[in-house]
C-alpha atoms as a PDB file:
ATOM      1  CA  UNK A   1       0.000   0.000   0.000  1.00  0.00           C
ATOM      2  CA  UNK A   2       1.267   3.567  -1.005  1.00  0.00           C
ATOM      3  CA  UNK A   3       1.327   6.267   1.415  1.00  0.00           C
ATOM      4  CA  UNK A   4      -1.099   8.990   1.304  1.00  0.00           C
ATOM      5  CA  UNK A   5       0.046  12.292  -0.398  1.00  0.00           C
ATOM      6  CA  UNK A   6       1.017  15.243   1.763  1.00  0.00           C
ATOM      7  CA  UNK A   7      -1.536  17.840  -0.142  1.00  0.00           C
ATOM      8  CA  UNK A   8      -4.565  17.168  -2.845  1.00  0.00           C
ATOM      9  CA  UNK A   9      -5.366  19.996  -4.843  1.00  0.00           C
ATOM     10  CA  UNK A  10      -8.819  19.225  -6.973  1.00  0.00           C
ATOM     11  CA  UNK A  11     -10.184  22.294  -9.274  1.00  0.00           C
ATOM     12  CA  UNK A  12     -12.701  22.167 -12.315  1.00  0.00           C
ATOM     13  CA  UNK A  13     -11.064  23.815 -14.990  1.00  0.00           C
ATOM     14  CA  UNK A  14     -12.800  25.387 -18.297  1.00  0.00           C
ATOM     15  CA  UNK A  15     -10.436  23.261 -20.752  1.00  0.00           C
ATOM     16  CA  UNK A  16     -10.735  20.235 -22.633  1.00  0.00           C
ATOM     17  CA  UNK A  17      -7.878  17.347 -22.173  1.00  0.00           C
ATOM     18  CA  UNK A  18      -5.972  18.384 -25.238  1.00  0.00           C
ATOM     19  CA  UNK A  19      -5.796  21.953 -23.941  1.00  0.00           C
ATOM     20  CA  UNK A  20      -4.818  21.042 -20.850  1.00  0.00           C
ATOM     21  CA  UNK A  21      -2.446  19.262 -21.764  1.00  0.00           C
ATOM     22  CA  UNK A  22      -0.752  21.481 -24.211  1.00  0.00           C
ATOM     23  CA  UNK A  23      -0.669  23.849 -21.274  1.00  0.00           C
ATOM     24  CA  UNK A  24       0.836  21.829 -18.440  1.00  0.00           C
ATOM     25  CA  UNK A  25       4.651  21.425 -19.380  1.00  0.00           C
ATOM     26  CA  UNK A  26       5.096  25.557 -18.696  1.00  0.00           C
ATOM     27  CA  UNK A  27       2.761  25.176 -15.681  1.00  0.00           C
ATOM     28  CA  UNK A  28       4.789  22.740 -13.685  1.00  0.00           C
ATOM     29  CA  UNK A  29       8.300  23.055 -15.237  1.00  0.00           C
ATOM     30  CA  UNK A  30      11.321  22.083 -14.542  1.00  0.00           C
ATOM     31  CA  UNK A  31       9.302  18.602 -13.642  1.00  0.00           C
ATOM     32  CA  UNK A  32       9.344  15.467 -16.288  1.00  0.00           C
ATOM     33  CA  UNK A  33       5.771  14.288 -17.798  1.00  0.00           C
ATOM     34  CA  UNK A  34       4.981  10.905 -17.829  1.00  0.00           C
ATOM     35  CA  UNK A  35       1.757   9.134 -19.459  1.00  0.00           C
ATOM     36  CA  UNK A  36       0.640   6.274 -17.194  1.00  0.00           C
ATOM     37  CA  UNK A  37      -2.753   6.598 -19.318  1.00  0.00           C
ATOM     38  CA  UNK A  38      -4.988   9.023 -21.071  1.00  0.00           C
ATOM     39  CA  UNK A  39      -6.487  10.325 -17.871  1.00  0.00           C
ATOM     40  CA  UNK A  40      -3.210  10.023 -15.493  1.00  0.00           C
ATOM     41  CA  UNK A  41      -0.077  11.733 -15.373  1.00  0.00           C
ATOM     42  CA  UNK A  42       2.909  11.678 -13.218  1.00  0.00           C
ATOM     43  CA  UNK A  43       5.145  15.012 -12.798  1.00  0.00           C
ATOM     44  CA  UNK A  44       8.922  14.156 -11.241  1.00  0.00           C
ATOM     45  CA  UNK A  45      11.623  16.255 -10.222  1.00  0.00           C
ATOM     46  CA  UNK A  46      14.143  15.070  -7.930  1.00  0.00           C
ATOM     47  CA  UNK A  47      12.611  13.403  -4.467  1.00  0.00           C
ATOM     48  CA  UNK A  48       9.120  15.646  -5.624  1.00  0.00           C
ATOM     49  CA  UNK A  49       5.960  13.972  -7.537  1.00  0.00           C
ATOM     50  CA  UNK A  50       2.551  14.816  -8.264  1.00  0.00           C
ATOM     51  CA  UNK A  51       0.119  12.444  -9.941  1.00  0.00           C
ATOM     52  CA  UNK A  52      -2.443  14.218 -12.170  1.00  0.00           C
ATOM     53  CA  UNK A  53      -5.426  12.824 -12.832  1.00  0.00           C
ATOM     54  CA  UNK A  54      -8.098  14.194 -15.441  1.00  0.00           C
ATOM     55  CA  UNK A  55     -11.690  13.287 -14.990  1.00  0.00           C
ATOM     56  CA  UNK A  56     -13.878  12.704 -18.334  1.00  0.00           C
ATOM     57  CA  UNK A  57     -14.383  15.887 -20.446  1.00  0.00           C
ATOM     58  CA  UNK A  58     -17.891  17.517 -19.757  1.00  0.00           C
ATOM     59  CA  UNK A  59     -19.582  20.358 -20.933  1.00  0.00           C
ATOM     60  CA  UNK A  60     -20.957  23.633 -19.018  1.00  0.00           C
ATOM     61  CA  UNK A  61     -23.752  25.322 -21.159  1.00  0.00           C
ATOM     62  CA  UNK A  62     -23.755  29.501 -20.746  1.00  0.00           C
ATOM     63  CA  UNK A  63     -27.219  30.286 -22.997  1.00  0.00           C
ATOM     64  CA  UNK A  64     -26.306  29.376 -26.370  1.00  0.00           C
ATOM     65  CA  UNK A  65     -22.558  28.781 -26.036  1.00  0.00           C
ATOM     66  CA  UNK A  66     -21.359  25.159 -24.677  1.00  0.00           C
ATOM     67  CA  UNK A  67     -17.779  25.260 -23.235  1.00  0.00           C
ATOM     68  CA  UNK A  68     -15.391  22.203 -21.841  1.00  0.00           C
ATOM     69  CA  UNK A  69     -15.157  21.951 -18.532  1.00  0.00           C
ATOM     70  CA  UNK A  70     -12.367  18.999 -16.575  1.00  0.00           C
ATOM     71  CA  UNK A  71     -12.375  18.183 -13.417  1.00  0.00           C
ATOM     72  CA  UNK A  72      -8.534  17.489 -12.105  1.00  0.00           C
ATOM     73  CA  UNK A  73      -6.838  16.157  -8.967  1.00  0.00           C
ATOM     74  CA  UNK A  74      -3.424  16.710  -7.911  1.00  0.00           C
ATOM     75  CA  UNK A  75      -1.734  14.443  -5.644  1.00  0.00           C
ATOM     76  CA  UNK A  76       1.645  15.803  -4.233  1.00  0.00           C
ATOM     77  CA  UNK A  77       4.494  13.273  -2.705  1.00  0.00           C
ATOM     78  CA  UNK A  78       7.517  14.384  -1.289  1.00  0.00           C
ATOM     79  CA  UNK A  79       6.546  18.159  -0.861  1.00  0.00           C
ATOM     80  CA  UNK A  80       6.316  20.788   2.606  1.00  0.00           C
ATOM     81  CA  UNK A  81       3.782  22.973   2.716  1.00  0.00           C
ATOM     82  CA  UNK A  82       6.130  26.420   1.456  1.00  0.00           C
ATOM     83  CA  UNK A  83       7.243  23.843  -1.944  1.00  0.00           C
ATOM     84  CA  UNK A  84       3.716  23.009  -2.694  1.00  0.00           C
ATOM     85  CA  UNK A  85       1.937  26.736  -1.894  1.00  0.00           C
ATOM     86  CA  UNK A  86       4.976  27.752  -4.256  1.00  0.00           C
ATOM     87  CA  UNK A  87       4.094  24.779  -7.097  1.00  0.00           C
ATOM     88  CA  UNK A  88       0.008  26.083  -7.019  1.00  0.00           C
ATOM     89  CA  UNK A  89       0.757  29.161  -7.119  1.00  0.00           C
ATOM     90  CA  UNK A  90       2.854  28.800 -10.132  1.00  0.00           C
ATOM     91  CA  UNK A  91       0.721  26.366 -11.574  1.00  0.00           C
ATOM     92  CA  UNK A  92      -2.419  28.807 -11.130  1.00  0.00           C
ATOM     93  CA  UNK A  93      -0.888  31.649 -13.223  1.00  0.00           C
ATOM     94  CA  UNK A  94       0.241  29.561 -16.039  1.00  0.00           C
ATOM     95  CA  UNK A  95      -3.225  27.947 -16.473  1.00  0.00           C
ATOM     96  CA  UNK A  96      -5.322  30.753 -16.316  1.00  0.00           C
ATOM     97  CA  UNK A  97      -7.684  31.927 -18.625  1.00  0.00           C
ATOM     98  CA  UNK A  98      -8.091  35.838 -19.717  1.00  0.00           C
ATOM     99  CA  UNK A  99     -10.039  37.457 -17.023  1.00  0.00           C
ATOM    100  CA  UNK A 100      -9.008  35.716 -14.101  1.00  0.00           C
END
């Protein structure tokens, strides 16, 4: 049995997979990507991990317009408190959308 992770970050974010994806290796550099599957990820960088998991793609209708919307977890290994606040925060600003 794995240990539990120190923090879990979940957020539902206005992006489909593919533009999440496109978006996460400036969001979380200088750690490695690795596909376990289409809907998991693992992040690495030295004794540091974070598992990233995607939920299915839905859709959140505003009147006529229909726009994605993903749920995702992060799971953070290895990390104290100041090295994760300082990954979400960093993580945050790159994935934004205009408008904030």
């Amino acid at each position: 049995m794995s240990a539990p992770a120190d923090f879990v970050h979940e957020a539902e974010m206005g992006f489909s997979h593919g533009e999440f994806l496109r978006g996460l290796p400036s969001a979380v550099a200088p750690y490695c990507i690795e596909k376990e599957s289409d809907a998991v990820y693992r992040l690495r960088h030295d004794a540091r991990r974070v598992v990233v998991t995607l939920q299915p793609e839905a859709r959140r209708a505003l009147g006529a317009i229909a726009l994605p919307v993903t749920a995702v977890k992060l799971e953070f290994f290895g990390f104290s408190r100041e090295r994760f606040e300082s990954f979400l925060r960093r993580y945050r600003r790159h994935m934004q959308k205009g408008g904030g």
